[in-house]
N, C-alpha and C. Protein backbone atom coordinates (compact mmCIF):
# COMPACT_ATOMS: atom_id res chain seq x y z
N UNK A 1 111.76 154.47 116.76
CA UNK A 1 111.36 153.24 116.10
C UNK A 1 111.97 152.03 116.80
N UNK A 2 113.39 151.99 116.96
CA UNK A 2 114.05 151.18 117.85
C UNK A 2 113.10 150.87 119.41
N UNK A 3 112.65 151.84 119.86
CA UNK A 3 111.66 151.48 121.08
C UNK A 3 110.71 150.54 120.68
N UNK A 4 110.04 150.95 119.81
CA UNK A 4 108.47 150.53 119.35
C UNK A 4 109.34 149.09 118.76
N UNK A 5 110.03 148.98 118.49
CA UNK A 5 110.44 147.53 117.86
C UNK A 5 110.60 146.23 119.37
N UNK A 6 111.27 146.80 120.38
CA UNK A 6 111.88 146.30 121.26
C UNK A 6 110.09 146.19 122.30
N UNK A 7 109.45 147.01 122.25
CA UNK A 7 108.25 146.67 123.30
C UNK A 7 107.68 145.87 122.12
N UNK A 8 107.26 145.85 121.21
CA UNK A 8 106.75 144.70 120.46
C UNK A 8 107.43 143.56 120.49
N UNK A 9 108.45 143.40 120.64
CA UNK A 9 109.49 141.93 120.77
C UNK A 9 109.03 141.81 122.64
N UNK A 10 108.49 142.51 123.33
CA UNK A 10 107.77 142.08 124.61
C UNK A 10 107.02 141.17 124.30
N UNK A 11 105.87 141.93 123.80
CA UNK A 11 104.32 141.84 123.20
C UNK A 11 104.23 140.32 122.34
N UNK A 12 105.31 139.95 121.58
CA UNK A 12 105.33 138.65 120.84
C UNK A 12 106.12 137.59 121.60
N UNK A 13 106.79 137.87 122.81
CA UNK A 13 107.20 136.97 123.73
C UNK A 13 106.20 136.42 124.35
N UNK A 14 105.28 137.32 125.03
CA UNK A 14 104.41 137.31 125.74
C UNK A 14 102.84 136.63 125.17
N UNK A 15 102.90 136.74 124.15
CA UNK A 15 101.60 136.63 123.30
C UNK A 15 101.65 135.09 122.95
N UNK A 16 102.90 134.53 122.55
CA UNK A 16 103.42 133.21 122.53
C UNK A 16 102.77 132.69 122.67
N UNK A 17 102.80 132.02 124.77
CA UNK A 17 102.60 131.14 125.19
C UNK A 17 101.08 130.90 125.56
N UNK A 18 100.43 132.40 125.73
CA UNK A 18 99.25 132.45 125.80
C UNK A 18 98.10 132.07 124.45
N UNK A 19 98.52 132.08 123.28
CA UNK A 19 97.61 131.55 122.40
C UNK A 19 98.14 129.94 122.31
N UNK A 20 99.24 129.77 122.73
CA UNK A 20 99.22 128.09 123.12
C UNK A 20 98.08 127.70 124.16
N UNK A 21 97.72 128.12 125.24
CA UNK A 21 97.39 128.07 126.29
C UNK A 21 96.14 128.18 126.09
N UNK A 22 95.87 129.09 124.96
CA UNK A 22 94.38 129.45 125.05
C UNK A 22 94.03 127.90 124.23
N UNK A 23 94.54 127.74 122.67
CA UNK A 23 94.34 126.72 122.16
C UNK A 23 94.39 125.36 122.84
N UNK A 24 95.00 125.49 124.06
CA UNK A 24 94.73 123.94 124.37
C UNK A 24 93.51 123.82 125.64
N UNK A 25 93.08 125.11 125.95
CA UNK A 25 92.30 125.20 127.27
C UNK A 25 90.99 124.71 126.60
N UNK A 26 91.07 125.21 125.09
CA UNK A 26 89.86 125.27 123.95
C UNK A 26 89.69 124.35 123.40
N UNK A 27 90.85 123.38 123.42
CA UNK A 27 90.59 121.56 123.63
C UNK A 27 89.94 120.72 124.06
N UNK A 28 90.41 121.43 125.88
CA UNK A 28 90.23 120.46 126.69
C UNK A 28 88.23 120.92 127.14
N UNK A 29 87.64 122.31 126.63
CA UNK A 29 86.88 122.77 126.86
C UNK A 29 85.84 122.06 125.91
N UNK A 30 86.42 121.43 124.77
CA UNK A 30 85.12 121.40 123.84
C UNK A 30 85.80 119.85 123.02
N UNK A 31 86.56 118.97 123.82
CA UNK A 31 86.69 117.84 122.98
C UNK A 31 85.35 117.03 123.65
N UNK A 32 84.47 116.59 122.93
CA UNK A 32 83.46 115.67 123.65
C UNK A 32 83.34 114.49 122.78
N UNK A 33 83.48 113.08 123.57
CA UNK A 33 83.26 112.03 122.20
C UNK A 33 81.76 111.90 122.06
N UNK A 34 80.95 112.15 122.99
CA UNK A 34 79.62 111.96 122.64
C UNK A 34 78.63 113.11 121.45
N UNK A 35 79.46 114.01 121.38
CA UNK A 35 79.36 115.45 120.90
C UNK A 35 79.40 115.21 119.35
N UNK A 36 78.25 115.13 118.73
CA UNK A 36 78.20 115.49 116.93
C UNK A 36 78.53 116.60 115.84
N UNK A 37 79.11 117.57 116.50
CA UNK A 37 79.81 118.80 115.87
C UNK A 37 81.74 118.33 115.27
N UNK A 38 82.02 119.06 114.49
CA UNK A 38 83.61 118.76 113.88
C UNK A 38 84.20 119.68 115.41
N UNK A 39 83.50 120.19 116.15
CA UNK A 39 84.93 120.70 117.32
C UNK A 39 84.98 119.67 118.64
N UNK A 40 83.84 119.36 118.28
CA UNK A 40 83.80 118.25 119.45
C UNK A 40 84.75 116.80 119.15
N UNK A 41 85.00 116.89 117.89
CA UNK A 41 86.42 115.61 117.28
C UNK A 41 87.67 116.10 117.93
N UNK A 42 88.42 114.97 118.58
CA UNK A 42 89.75 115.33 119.47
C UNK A 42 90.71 115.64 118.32
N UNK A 43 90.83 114.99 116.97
CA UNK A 43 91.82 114.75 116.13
C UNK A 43 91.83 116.34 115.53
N UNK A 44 90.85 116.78 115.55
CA UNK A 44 90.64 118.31 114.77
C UNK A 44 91.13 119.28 115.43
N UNK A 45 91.35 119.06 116.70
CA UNK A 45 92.02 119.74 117.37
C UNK A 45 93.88 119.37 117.78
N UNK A 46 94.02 118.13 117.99
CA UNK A 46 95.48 117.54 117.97
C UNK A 46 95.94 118.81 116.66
N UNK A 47 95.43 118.52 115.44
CA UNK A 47 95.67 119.19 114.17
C UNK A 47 96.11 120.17 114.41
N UNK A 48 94.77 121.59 114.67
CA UNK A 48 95.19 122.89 114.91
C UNK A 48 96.38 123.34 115.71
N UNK A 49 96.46 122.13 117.01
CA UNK A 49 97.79 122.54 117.79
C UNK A 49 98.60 122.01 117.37
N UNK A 50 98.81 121.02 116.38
CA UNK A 50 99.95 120.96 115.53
C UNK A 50 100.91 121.63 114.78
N UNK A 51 99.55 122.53 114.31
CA UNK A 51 99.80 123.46 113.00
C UNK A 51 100.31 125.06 113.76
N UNK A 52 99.72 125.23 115.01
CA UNK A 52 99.77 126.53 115.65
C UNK A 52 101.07 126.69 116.82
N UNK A 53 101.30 125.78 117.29
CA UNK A 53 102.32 125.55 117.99
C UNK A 53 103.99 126.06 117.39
N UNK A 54 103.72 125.07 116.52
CA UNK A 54 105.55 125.98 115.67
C UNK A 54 105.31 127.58 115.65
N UNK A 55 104.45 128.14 114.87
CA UNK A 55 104.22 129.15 114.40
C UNK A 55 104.06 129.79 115.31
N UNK A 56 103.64 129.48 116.73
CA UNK A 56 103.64 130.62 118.00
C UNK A 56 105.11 130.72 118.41
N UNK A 57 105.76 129.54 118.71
CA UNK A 57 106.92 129.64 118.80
C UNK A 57 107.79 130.36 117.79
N UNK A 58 107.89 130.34 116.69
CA UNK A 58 108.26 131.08 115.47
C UNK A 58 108.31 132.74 115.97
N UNK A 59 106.93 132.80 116.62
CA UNK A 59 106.87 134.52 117.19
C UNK A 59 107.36 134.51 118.48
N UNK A 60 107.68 133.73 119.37
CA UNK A 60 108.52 134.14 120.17
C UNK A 60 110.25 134.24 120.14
N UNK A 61 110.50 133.52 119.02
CA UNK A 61 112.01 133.35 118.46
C UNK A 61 111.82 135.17 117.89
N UNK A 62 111.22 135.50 117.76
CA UNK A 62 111.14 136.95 116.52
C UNK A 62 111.07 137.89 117.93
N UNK A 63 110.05 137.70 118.62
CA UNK A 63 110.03 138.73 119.68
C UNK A 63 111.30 138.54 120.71
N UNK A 64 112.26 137.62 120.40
CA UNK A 64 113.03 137.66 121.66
C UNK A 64 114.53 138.50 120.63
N UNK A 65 114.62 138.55 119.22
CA UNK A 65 115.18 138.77 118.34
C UNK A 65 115.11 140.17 118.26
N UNK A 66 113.71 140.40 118.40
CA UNK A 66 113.08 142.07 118.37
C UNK A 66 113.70 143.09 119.80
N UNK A 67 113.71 141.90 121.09
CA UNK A 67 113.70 142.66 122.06
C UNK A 67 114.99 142.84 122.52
N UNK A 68 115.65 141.99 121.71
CA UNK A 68 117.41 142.21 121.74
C UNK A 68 118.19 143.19 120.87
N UNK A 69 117.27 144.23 120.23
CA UNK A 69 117.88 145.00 119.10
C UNK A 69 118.38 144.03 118.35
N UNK A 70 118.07 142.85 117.57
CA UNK A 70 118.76 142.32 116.64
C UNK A 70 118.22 143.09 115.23
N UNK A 71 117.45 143.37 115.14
CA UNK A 71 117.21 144.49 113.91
C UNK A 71 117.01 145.68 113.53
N UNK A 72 118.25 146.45 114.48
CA UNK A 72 118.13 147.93 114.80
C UNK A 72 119.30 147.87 113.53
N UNK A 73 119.77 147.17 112.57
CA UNK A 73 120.32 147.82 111.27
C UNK A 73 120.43 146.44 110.62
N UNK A 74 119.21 146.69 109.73
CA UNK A 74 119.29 145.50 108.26
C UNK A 74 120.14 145.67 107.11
N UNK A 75 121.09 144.65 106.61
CA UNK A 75 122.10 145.23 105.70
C UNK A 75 121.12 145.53 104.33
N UNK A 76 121.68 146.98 103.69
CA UNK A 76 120.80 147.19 102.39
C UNK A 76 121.25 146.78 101.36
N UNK A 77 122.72 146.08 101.07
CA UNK A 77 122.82 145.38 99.61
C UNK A 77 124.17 144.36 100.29
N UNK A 78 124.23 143.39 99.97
CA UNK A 78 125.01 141.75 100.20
C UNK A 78 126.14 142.11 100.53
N UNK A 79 126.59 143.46 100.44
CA UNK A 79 128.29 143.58 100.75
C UNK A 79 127.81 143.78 102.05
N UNK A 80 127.09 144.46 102.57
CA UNK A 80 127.18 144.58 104.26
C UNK A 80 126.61 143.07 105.12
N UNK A 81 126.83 142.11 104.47
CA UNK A 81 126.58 140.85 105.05
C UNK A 81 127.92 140.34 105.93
N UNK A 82 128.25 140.02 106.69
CA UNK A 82 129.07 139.18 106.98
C UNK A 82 129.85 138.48 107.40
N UNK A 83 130.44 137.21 106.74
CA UNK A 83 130.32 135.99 107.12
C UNK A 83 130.60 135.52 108.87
């Protein structure tokens, strides 16, 4: 299980930067001002990479967490916490 935890903390390193990448390629692919559709609005998109950006990063903080064995033993009740 420890394996399968640590190649998935790859997999969410890796996965990161590429749905950043994809989301902004998907920007620059379909912002049009002459364009009458809601994807063709630049602001609708500023948005999504607003909103998607932390949260990819969020999974690379987890996959770099994952790939360090930081959760090869979760404490099971508050006394094994500590300070």
């Amino acid at each position: 299980m420890k394996s399968i935890k640590k190649y998935l903390g790859i997999v969410w390193l890796l996965l990161a930067p590429i749905i950043i990448y994809l989301l902004i390629q998907g920007a620059l692919d379909n912002i049009n001002l002459a364009g009458k559709k809601d994807i063709n609005n630049p602001v609708i998109w500023i948005i999504i990479i607003a909103i998607f950006t932390p949260i990819a990063v969020g999974l690379m903080i987890f996959g770099w967490y994952a790939f360090k064995n930081e959760y090869s033993h979760l404490p099971e009740s508050s006394k094994e916490i500590e300070d």
